[in-house]
N, C-alpha and C. Protein backbone atom coordinates (compact mmCIF):
# COMPACT_ATOMS: atom_id res chain seq x y z
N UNK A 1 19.67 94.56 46.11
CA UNK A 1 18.88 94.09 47.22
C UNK A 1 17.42 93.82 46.80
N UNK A 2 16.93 94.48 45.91
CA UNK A 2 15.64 94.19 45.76
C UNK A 2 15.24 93.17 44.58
N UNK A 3 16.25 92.60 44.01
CA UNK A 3 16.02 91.21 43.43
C UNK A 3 15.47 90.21 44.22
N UNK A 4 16.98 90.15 45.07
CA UNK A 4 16.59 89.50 46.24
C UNK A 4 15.55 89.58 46.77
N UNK A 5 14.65 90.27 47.33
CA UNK A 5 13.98 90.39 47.98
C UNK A 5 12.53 90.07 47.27
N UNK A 6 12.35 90.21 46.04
CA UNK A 6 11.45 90.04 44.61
C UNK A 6 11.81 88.05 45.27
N UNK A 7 12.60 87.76 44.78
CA UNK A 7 13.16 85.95 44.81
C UNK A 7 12.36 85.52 46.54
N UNK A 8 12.88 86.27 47.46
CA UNK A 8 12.26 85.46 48.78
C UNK A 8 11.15 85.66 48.71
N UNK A 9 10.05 86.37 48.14
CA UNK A 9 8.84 86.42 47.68
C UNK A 9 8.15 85.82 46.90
N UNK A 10 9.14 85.38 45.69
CA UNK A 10 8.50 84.40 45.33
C UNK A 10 8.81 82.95 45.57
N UNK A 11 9.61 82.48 46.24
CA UNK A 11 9.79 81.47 47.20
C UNK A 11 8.31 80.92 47.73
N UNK A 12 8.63 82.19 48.59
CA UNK A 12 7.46 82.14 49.41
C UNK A 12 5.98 81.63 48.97
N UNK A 13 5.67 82.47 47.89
CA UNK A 13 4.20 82.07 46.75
C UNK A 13 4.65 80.46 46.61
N UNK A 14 5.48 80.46 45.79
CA UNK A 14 5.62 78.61 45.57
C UNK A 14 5.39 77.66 46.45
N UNK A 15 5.89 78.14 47.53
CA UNK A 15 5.72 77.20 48.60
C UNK A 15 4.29 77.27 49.38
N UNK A 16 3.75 78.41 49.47
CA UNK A 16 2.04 78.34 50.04
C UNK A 16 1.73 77.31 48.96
N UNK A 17 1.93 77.96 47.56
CA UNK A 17 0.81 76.93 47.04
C UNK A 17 1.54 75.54 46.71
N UNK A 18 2.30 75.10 46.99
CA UNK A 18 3.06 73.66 46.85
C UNK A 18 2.24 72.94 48.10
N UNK A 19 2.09 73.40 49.31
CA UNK A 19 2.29 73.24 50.41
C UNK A 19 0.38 72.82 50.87
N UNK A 20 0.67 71.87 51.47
CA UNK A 20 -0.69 71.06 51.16
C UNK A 20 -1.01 71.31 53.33
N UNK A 21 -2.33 72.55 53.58
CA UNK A 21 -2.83 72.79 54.73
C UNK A 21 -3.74 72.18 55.42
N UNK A 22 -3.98 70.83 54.71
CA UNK A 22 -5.69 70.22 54.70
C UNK A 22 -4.98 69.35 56.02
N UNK A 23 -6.16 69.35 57.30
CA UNK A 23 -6.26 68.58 58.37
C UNK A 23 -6.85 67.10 58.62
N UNK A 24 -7.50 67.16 57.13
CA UNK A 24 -8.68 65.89 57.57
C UNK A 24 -9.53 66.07 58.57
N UNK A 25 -9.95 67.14 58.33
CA UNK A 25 -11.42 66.84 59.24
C UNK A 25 -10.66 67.48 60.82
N UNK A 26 -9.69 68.05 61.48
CA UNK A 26 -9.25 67.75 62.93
C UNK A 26 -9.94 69.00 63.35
N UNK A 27 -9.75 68.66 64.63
CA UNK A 27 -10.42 69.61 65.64
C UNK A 27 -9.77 69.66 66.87
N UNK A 28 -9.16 71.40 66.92
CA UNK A 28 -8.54 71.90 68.26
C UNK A 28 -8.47 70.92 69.43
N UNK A 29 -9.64 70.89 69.89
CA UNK A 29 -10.10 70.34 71.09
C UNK A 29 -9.79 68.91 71.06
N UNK A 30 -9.49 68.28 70.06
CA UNK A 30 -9.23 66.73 70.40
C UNK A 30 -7.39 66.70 70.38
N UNK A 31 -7.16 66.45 71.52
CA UNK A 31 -5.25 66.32 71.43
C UNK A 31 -4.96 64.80 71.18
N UNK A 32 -4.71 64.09 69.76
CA UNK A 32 -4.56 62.95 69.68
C UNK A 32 -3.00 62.48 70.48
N UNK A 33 -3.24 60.94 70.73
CA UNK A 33 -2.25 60.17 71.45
C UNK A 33 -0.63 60.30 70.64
N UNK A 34 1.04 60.18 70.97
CA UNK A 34 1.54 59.88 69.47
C UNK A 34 1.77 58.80 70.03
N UNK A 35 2.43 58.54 68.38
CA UNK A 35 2.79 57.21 68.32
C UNK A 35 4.27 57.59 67.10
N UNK A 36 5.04 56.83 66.89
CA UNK A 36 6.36 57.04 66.22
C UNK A 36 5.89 56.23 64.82
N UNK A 37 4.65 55.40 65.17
CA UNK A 37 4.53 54.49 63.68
C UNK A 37 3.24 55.15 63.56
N UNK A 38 2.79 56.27 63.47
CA UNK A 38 1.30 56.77 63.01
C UNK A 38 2.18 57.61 61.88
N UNK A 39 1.22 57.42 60.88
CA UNK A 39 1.60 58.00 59.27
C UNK A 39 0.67 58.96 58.85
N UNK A 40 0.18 60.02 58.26
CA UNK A 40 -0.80 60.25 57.36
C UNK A 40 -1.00 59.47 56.30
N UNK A 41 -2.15 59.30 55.98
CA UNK A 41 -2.38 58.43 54.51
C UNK A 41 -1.73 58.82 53.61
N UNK A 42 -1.25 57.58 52.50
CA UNK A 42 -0.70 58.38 51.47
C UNK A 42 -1.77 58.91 50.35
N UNK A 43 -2.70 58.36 50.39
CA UNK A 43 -3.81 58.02 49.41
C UNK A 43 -5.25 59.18 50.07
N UNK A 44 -5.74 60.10 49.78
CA UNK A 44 -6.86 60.44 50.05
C UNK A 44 -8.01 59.47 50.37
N UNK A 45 -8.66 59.10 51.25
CA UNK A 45 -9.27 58.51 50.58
C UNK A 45 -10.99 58.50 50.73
N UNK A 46 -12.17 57.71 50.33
CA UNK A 46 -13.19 58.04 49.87
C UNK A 46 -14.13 57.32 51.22
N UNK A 47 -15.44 57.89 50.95
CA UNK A 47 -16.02 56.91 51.85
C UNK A 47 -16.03 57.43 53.58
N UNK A 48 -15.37 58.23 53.75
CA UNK A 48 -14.78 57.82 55.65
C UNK A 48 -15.65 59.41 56.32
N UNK A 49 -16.50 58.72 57.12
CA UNK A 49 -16.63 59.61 58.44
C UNK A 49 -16.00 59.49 59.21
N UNK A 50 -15.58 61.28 59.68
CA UNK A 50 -14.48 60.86 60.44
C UNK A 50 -15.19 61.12 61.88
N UNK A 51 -14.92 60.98 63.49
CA UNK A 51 -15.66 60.88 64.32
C UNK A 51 -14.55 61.80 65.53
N UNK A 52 -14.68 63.08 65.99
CA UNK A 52 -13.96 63.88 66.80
C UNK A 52 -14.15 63.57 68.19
N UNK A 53 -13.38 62.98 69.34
CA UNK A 53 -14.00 62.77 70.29
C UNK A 53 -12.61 63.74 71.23
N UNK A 54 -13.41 64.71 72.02
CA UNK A 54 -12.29 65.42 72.84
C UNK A 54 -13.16 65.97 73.82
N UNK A 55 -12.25 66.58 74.57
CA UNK A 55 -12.96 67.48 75.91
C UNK A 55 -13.24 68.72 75.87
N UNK A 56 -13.73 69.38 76.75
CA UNK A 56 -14.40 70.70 76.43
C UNK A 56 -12.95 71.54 77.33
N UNK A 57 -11.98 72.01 76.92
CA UNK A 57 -11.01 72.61 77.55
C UNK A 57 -11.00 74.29 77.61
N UNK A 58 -10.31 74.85 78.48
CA UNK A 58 -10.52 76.16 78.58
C UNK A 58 -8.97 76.63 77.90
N UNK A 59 -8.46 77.82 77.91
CA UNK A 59 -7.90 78.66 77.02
C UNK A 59 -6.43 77.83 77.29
N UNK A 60 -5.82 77.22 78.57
CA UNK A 60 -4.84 76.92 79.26
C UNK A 60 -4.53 75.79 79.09
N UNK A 61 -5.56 74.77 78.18
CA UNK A 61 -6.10 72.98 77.82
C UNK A 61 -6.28 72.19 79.01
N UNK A 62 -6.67 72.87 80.22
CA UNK A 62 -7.44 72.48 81.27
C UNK A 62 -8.50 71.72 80.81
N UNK A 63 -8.90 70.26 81.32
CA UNK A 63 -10.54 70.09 80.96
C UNK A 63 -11.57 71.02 81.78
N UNK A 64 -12.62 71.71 81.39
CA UNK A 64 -13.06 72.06 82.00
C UNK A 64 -14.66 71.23 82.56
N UNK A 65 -14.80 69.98 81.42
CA UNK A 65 -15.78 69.28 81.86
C UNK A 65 -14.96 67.70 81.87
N UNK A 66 -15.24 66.76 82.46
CA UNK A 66 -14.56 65.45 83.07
C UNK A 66 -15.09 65.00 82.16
N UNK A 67 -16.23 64.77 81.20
CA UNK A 67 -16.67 63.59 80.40
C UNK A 67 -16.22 64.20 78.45
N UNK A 68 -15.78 63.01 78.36
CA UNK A 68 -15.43 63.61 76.56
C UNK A 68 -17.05 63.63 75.99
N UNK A 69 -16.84 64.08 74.51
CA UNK A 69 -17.94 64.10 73.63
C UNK A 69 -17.21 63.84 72.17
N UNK A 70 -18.04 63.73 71.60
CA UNK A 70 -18.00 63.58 69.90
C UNK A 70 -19.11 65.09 69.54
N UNK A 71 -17.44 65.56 68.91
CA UNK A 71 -17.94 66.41 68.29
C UNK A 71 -17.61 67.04 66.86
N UNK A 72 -18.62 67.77 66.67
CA UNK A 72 -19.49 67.98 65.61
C UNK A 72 -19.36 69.17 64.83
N UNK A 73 -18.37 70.18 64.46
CA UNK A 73 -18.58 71.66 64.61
C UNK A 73 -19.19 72.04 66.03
N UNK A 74 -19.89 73.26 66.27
CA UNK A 74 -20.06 73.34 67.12
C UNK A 74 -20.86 72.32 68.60
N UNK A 75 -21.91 71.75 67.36
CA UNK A 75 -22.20 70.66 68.68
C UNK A 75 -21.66 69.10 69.18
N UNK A 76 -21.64 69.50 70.67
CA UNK A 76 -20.97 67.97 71.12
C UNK A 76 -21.98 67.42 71.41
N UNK A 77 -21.94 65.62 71.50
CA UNK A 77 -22.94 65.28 71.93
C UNK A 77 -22.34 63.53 72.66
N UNK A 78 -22.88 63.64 73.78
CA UNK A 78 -22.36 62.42 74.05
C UNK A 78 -22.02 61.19 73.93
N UNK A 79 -20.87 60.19 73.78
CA UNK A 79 -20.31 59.25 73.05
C UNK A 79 -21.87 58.29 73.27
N UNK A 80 -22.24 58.13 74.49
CA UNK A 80 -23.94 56.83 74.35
C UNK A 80 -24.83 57.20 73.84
N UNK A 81 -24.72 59.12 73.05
CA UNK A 81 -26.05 59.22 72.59
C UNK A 81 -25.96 59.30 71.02
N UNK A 82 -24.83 58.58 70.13
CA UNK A 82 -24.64 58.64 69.35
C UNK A 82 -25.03 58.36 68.31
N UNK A 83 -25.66 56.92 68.76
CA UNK A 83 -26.30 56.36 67.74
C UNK A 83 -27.53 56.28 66.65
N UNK A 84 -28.19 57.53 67.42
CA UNK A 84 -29.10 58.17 66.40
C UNK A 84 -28.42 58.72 65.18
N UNK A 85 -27.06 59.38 65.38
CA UNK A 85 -26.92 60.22 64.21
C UNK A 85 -26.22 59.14 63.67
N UNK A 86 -25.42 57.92 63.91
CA UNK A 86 -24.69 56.78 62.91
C UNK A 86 -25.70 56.32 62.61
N UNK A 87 -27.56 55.85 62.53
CA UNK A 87 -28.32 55.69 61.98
C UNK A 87 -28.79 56.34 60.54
N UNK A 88 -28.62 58.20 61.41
CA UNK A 88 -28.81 59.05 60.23
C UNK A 88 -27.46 58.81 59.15
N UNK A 89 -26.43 58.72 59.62
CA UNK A 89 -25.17 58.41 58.19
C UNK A 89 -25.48 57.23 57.82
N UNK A 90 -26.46 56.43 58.33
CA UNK A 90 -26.50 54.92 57.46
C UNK A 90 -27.69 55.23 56.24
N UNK A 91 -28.92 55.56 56.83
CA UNK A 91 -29.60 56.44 55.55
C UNK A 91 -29.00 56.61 54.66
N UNK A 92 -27.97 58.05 54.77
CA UNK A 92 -27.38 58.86 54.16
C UNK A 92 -26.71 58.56 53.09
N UNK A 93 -25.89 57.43 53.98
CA UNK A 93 -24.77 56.30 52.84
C UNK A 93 -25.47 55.79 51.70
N UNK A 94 -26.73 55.59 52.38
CA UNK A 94 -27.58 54.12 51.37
C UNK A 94 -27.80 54.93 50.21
N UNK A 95 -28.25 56.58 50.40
CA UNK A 95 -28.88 57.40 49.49
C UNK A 95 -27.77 57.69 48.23
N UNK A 96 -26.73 57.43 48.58
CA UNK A 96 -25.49 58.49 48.08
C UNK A 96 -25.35 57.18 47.42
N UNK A 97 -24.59 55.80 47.83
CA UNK A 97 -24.22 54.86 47.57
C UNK A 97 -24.56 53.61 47.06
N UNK A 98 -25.82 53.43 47.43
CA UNK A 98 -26.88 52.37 47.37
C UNK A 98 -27.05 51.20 48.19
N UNK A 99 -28.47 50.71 48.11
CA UNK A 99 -28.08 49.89 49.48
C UNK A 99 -26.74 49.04 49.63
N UNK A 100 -26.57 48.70 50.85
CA UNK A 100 -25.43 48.53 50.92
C UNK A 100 -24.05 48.94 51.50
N UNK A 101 -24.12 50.61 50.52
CA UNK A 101 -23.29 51.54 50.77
C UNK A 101 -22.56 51.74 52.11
N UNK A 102 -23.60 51.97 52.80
CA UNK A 102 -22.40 51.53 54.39
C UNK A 102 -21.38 50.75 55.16
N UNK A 103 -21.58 49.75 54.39
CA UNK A 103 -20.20 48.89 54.63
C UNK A 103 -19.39 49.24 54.33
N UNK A 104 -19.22 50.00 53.36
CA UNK A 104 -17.77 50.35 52.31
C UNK A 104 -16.92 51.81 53.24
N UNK A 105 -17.84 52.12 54.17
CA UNK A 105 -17.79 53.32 54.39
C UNK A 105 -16.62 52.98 56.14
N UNK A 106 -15.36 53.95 55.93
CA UNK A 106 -14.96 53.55 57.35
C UNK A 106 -14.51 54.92 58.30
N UNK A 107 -14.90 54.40 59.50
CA UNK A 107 -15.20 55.31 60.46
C UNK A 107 -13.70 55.52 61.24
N UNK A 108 -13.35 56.96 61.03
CA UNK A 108 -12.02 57.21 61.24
C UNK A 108 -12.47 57.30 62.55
N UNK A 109 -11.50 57.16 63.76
CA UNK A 109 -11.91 57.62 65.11
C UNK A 109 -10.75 58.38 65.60
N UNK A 110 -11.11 59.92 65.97
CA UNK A 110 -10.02 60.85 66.65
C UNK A 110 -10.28 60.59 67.78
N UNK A 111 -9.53 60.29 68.69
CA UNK A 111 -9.86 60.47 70.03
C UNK A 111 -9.21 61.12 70.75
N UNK A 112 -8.99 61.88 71.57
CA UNK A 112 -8.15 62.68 72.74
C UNK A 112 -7.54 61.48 73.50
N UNK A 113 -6.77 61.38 73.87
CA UNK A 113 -5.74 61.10 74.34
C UNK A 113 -5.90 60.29 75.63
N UNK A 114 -6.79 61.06 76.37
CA UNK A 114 -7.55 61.09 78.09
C UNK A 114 -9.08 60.51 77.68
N UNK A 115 -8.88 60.25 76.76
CA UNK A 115 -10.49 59.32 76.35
C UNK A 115 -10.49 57.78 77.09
N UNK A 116 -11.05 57.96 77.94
CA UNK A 116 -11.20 56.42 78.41
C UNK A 116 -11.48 55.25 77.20
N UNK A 117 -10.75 54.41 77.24
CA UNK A 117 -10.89 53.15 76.34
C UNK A 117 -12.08 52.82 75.95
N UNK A 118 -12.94 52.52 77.36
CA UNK A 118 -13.92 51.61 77.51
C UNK A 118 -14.66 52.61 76.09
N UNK A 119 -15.31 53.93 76.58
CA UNK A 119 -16.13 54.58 75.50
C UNK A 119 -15.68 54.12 74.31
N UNK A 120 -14.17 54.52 73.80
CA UNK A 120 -13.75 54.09 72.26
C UNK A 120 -14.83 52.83 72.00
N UNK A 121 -14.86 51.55 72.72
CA UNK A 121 -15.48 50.31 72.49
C UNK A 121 -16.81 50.32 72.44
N UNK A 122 -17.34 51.25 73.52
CA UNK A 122 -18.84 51.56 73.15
C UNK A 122 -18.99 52.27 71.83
N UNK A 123 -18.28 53.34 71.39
CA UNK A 123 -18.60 53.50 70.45
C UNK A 123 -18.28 52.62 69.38
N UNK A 124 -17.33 51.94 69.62
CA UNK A 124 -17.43 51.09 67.95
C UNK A 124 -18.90 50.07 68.07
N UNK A 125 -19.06 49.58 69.11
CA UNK A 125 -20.55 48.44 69.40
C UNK A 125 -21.51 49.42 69.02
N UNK A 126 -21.62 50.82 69.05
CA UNK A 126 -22.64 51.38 68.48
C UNK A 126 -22.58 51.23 67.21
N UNK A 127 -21.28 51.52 66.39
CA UNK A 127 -20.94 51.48 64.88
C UNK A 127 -21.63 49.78 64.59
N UNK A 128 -20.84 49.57 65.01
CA UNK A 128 -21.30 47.67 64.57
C UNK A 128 -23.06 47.66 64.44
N UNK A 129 -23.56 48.05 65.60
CA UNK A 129 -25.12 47.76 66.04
C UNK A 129 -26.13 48.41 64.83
N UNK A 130 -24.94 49.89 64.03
CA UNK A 130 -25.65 50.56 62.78
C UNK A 130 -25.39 50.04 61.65
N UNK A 131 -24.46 48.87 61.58
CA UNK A 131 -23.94 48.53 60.45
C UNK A 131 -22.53 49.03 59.83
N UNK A 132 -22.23 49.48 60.03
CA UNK A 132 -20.76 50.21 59.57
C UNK A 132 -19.69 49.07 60.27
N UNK A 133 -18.75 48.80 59.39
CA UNK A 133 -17.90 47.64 59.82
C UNK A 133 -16.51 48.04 59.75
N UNK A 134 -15.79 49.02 59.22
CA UNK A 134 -14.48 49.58 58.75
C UNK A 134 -14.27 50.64 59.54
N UNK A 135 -12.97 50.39 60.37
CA UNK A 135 -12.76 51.21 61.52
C UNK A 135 -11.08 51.68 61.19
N UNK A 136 -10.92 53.16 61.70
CA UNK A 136 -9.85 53.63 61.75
C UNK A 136 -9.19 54.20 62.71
N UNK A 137 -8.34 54.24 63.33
CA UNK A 137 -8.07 55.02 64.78
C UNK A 137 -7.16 55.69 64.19
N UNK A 138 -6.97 57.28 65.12
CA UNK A 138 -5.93 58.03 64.57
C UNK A 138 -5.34 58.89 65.92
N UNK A 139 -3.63 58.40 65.48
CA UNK A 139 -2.32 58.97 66.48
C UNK A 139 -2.22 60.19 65.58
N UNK A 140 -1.59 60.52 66.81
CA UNK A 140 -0.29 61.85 66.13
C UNK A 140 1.15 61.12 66.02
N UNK A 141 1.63 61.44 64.75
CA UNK A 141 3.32 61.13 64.56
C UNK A 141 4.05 62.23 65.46
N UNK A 142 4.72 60.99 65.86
CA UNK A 142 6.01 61.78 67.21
C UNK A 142 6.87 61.65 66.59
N UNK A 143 7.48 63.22 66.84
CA UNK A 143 8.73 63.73 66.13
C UNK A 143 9.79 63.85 67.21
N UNK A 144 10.67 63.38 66.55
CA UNK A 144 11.77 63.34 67.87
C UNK A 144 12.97 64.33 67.46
């Protein structure tokens, strides 16, 4: 018995570390839409802010406030007041990348589910208005 039991143990080790935990960036609070044709990337890839937009929910995933936010680690901040900080990542880009650099750069968008459209669009016209041109939206794969 205790071979066995040595073997489902190390199973186990192989598979934590085989076993790839990385979220991309997600956050609790945003419950993305599915979709049956949403994939994870196959490719890591470089370049991408990603942009969290969800509601402030209580323990039960009640909203407990009616308006979404983009958020941040702990701080949210509202989808129209955004565009100061996609200014500050355009800096940022230029510094890291060179001028330029921001184009190359594409803006993943999580959104919750119950995110009114219209915002999604304001926020990309903010993206556009900072320069950033490469846009990504992201489902959840539905498992059936």
């Amino acid at each position: 018995m205790t071979p066995m039991i040595d073997i489902v143990f190390q199973l186990i080790a192989f598979f934590m570390m085989v076993t790839s935990f990385e979220q991309t960036q997600a956050d609790e609070r945003v419950k993305l839409p599915s979709d049956q044709l949403a994939r994870p990337p196959v490719v890591a890839r470089d370049k991408v802010l990603v942009i969290n937009i969800g509601f402030n929910r209580d323990k039960k995933g009640e909203k407990t406030d009616p308006d979404p936010y983009i958020f941040e680690g702990d701080t949210k901040i509202p989808i129209l007041e955004y565009g100061k900080r996609l200014r500050e990542e355009k800096r940022v880009a230029e510094a890291l990348y060179g001028p330029g650099g921001h184009k190359d750069m594409i803006m993943e968008i999580r959104a919750d589910s119950e995110t009114p459209t219209g915002l999604i669009q304001d926020l990309i016209k903010l993206c556009q208005e900072s320069g950033f041109e490469k846009f990504s939206l992201r489902a959840k794969q539905l498992i059936r």
